[in-house]
Protein backbone atom coordinates (compact mmCIF):
# COMPACT_ATOMS: atom_id res chain seq x y z
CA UNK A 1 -10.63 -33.63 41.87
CA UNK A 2 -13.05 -30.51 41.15
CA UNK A 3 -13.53 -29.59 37.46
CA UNK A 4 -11.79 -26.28 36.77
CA UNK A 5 -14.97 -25.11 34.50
CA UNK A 6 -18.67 -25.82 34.58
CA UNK A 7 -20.96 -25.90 31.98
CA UNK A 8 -24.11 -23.21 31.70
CA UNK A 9 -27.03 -23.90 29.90
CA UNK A 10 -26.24 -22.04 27.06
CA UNK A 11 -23.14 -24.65 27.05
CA UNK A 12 -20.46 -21.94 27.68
CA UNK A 13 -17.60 -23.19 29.75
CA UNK A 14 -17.46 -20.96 32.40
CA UNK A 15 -14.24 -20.95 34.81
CA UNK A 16 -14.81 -21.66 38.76
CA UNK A 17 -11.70 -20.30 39.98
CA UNK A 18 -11.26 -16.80 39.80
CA UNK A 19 -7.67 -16.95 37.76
CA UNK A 20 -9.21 -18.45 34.58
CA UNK A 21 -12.21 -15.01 34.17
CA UNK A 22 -9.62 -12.99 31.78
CA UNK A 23 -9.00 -16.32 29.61
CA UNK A 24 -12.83 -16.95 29.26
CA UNK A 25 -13.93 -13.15 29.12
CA UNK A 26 -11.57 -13.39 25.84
CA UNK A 27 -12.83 -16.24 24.61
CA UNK A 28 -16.29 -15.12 25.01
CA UNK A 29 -15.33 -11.94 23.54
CA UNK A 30 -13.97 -13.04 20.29
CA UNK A 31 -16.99 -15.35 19.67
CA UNK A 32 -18.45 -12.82 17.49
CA UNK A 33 -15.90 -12.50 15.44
CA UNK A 34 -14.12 -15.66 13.31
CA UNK A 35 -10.52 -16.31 14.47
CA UNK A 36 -8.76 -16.33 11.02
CA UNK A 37 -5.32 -15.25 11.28
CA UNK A 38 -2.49 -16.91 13.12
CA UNK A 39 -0.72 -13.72 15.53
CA UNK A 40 3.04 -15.76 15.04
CA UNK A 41 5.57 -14.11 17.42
CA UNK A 42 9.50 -15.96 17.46
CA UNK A 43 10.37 -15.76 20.97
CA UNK A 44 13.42 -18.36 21.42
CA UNK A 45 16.32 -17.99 18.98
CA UNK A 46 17.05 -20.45 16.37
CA UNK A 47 20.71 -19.81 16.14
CA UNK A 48 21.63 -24.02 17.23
CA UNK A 49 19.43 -25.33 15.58
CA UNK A 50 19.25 -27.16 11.92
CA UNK A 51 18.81 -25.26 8.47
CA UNK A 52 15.35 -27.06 8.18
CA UNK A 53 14.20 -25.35 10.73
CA UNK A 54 15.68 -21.73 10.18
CA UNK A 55 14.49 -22.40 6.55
CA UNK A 56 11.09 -23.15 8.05
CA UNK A 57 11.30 -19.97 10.32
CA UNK A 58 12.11 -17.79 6.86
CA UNK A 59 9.35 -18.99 5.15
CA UNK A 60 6.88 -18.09 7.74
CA UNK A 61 8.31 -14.35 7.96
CA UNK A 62 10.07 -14.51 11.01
CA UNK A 63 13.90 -12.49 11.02
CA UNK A 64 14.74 -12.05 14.69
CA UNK A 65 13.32 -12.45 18.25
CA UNK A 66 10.61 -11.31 19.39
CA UNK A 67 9.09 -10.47 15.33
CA UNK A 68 5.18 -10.55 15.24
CA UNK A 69 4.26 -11.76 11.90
CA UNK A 70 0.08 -12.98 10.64
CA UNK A 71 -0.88 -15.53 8.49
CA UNK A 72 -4.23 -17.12 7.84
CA UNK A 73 -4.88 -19.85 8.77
CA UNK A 74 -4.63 -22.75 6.01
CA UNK A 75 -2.79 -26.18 6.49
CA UNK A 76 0.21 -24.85 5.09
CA UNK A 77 0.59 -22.33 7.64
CA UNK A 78 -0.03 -25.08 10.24
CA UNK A 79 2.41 -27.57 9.47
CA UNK A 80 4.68 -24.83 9.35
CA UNK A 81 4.49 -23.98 12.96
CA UNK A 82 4.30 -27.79 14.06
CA UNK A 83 7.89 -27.93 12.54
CA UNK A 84 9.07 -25.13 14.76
CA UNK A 85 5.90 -24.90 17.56
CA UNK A 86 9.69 -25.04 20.68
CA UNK A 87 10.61 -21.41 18.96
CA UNK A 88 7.03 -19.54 18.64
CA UNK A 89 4.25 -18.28 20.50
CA UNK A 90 0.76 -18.79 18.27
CA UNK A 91 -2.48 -16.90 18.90
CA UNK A 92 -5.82 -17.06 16.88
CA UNK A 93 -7.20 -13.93 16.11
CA UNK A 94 -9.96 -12.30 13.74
CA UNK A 95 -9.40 -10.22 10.70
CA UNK A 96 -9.65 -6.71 12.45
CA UNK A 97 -6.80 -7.73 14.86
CA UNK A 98 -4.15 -8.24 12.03
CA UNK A 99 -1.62 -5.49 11.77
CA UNK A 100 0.93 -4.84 9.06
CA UNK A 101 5.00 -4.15 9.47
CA UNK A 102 4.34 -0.53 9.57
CA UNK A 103 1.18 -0.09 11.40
CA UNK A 104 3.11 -2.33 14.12
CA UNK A 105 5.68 -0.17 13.80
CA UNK A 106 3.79 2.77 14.59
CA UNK A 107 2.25 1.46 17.53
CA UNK A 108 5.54 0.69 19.07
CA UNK A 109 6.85 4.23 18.06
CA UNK A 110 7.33 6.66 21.23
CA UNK A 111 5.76 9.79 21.29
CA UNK A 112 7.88 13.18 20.30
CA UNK A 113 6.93 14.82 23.60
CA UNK A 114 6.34 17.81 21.42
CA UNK A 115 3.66 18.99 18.73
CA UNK A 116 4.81 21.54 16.00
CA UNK A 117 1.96 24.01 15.85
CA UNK A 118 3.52 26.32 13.37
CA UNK A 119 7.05 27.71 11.67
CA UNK A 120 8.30 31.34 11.54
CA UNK A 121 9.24 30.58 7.93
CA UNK A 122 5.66 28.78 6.75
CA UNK A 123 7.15 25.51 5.22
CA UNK A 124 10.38 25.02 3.80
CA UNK A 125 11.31 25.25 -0.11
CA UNK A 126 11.18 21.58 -0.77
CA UNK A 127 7.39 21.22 0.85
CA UNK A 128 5.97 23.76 -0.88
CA UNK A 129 6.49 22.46 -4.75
């Protein structure tokens, strides 16, 4: 069977099909920047399942489906997500990447489809003290 990668001189895996350039383009990409966050999204519901492991899925953060939470990555945080690794999807990623409730939030938020550019009455009572 042919080998999926090959290995360059600088001994960089690169990918000989064509399906695996996106996968190595990020991995090369993020080479210059430390992974040191888990990205911890809950994508299968833990509704049948025992209290150890909703427990478990409380103490890492994660409410309801589909929840992104970050964590850095320690050995706590690892055994953690071995306990419930059937329920979550786990990505490394740097500092930079991590994202708080509300900037997450505000990325999902839709646009207004309008911008205020001004008001007849120049700000309301309340704004102005």
């Amino acid at each position: 069977m042919a080998s999926l990668f090959r290995i360059t001189s600088n001994n960089i895996f690169k990918p000989s099909s064509r399906s695996f350039t996106t996968a190595a383009q990020k991995q090369v990409a993020s080479k210059s920047e430390p992974n040191t966050h888990f990205k911890i999204t809950l994508r299968r519901s833990a509704i049948a399942l025992g209290e150890r492991k909703k427990e478990t899925l409380i103490a890492l953060g994660l409410h309801r489906r589909m929840q992104t939470v970050y964590h850095v990555h320690s050995p706590e945080a690892a055994g953690k997500i071995l306990k419930v690794k059937e329920l979550v999807e786990i990505e490394n990623v740097p500092a930079k990447a991590v994202r708080s409730q509300s900037e997450q939030r505000m990325e999902r938020k839709a646009s207004r489809g309008y911008q205020v550019q001004g008001t007849k009455l120049g700000g309301l009572a309340w704004e102005n003290s």
